[in-house]
C-alpha atoms as a PDB file:
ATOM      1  CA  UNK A   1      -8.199-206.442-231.641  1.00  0.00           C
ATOM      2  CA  UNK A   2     -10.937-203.558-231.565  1.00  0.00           C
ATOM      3  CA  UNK A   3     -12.393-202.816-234.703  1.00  0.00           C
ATOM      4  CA  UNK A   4     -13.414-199.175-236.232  1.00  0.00           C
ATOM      5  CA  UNK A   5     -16.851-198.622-237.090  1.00  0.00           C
ATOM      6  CA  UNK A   6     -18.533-201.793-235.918  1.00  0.00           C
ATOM      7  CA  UNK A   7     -17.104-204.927-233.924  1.00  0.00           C
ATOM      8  CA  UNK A   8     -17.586-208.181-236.218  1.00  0.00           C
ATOM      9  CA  UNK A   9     -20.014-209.527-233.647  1.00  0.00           C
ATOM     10  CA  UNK A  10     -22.193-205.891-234.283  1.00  0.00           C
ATOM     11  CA  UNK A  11     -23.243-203.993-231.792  1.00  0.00           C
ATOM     12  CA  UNK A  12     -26.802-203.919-229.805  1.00  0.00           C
ATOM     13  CA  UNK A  13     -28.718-201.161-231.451  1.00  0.00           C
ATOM     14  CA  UNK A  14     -30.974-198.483-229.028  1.00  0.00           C
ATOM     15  CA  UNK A  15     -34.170-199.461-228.586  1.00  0.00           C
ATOM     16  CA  UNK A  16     -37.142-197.638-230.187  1.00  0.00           C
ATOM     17  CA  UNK A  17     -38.015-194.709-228.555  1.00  0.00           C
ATOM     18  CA  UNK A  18     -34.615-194.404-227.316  1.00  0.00           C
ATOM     19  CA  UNK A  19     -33.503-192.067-230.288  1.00  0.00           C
ATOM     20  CA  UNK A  20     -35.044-188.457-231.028  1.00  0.00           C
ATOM     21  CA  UNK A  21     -37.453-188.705-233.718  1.00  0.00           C
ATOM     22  CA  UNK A  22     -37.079-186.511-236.900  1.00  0.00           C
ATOM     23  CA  UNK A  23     -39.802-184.198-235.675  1.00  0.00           C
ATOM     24  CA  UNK A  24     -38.038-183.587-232.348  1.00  0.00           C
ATOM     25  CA  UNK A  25     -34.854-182.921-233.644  1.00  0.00           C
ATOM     26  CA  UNK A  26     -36.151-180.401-235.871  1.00  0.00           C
ATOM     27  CA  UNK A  27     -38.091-178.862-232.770  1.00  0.00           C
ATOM     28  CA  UNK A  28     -34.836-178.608-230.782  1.00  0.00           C
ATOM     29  CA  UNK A  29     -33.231-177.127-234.065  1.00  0.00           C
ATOM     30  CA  UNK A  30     -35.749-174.810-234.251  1.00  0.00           C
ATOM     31  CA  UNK A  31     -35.529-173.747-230.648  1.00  0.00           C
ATOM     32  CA  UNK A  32     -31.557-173.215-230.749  1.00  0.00           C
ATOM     33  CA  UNK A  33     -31.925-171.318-234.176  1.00  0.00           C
ATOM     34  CA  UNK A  34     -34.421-169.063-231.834  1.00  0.00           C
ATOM     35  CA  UNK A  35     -31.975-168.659-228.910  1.00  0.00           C
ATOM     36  CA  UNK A  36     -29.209-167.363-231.130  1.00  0.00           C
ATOM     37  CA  UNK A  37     -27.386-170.415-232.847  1.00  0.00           C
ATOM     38  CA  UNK A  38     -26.452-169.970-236.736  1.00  0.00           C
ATOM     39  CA  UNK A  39     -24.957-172.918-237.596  1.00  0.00           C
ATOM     40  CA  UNK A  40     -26.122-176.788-236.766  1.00  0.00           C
ATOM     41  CA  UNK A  41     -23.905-180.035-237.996  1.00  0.00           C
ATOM     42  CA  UNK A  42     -25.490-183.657-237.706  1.00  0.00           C
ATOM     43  CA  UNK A  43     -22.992-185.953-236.661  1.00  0.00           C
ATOM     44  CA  UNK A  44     -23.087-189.214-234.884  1.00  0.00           C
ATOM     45  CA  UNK A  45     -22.844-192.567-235.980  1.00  0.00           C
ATOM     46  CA  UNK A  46     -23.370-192.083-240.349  1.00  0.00           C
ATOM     47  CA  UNK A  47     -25.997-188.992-240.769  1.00  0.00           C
ATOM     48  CA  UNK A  48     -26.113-190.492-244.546  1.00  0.00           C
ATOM     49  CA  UNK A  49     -27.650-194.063-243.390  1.00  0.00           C
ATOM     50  CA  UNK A  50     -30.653-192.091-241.594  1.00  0.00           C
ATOM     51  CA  UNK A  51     -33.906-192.830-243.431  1.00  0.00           C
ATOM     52  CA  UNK A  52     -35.493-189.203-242.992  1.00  0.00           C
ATOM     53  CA  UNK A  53     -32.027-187.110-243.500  1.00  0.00           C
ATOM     54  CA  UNK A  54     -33.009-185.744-246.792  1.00  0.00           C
ATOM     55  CA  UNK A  55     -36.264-184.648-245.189  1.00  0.00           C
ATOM     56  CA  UNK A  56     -34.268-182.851-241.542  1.00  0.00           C
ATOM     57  CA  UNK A  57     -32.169-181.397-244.123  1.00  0.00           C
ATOM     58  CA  UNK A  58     -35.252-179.581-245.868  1.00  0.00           C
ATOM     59  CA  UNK A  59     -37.148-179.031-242.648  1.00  0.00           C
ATOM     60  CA  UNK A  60     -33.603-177.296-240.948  1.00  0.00           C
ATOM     61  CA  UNK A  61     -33.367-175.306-244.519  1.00  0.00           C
ATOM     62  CA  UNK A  62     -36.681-173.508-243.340  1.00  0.00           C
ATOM     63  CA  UNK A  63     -34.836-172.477-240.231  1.00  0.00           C
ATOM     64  CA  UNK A  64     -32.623-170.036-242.214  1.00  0.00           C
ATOM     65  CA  UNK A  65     -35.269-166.927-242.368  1.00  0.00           C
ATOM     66  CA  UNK A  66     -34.828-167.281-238.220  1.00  0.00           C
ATOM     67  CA  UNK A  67     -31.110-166.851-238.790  1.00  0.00           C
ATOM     68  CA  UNK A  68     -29.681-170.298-239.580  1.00  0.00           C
ATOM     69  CA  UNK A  69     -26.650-169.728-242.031  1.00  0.00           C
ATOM     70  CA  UNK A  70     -24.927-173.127-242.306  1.00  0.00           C
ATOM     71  CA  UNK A  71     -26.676-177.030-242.390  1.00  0.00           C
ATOM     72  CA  UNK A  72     -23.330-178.970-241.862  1.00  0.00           C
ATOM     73  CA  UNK A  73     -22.997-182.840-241.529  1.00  0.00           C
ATOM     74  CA  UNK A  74     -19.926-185.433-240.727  1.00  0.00           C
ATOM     75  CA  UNK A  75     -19.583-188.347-242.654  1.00  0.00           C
ATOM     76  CA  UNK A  76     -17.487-191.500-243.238  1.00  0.00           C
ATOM     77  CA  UNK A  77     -18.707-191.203-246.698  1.00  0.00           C
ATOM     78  CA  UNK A  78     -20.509-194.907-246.755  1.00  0.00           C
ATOM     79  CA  UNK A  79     -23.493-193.987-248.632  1.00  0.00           C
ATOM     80  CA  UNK A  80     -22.751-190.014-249.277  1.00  0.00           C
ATOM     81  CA  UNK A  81     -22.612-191.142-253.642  1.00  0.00           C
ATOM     82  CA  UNK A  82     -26.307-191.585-253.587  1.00  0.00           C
ATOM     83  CA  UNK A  83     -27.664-188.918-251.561  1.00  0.00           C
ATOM     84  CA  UNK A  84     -24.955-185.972-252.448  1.00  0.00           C
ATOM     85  CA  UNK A  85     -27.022-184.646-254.956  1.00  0.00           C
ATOM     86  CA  UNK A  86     -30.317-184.293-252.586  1.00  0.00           C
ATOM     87  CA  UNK A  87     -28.771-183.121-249.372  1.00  0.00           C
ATOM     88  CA  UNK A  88     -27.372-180.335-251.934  1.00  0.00           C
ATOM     89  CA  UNK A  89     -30.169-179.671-252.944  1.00  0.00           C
ATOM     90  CA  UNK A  90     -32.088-179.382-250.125  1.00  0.00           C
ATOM     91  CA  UNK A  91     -29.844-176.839-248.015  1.00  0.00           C
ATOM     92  CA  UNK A  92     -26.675-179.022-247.008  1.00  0.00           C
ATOM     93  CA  UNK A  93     -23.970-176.115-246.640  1.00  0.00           C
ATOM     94  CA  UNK A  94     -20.819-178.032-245.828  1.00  0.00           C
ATOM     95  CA  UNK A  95     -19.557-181.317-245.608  1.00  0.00           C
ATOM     96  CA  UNK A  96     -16.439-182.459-243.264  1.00  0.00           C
ATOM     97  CA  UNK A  97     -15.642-185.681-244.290  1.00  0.00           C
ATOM     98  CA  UNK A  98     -13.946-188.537-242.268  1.00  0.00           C
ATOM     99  CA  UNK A  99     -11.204-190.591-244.360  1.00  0.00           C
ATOM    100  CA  UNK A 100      -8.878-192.837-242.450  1.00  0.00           C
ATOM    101  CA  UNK A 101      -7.305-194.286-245.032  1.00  0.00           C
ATOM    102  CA  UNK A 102      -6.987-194.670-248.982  1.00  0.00           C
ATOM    103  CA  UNK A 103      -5.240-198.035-248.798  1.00  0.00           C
ATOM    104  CA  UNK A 104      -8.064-200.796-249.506  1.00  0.00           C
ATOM    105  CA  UNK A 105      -5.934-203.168-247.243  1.00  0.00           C
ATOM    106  CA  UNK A 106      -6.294-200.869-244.288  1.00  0.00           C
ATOM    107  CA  UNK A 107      -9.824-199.968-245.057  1.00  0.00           C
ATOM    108  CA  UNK A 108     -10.915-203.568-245.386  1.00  0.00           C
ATOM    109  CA  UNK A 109      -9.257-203.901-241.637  1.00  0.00           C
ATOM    110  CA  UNK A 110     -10.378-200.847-239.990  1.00  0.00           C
ATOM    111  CA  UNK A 111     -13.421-200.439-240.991  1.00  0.00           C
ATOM    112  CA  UNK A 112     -14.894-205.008-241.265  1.00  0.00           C
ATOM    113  CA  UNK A 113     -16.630-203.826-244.309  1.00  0.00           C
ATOM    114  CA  UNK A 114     -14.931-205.668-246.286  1.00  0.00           C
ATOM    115  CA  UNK A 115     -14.456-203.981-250.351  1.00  0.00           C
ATOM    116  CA  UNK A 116     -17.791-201.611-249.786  1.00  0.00           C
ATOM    117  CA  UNK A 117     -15.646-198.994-251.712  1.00  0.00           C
ATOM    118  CA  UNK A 118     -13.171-200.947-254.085  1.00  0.00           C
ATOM    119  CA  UNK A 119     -15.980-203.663-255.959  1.00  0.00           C
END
């Protein structure tokens, strides 16, 4: 049985260097806001769990006087009740979230992480 989210046995994480940095995704933010685009939304694995996403939030919020209208971001949620506030407050414009299930049952099946949201 496959497992949402992450296999029990984990899964081998990229390498450093492997992953943009903070500055360079900024950079190529900057350079789309440039060519035209108005609206950017970090995705991909949990934007929440980043280290530096309250910082790429501020840093993309400077983009707006280029023509950047809307700082978007997917999330499963996991860590969203401590950083809400800051991402707020530091230009996060909408928020799609990704709920699979309310049942704890499920959750605790899907997901491997066990009662993360029902302790």
């Amino acid at each position: 049985i496959g497992f949402y989210c992450m296999p029990e046995q984990g899964v081998k994480l990229t390498p450093d260097g492997k992953n943009l940095t903070d500055e360079e995704v900024i950079r190529l933010a900057t350079l789309f806001v440039q060519a035209g685009v108005t609206k950017i939304r970090l995705t991909g694995g949990e934007p929440t769990v980043c280290k530096g996403i309250i910082e790429i939030i501020q840093e993309l919020n400077k983009l707006r006087p280029l023509g950047l209208k809307s700082i978007a971001m997917t999330s499963n949620g996991l860590a969203l009740h401590r950083r809400l506030p800051s991402l707020i407050g530091n230009g996060l414009t909408h928020l799609n979230l990704s709920l699979d299930t309310l049942d704890p049952f499920k959750f605790k099946f899907m997901t491997t992480l066990g009662d993360v949201f029902w302790a």
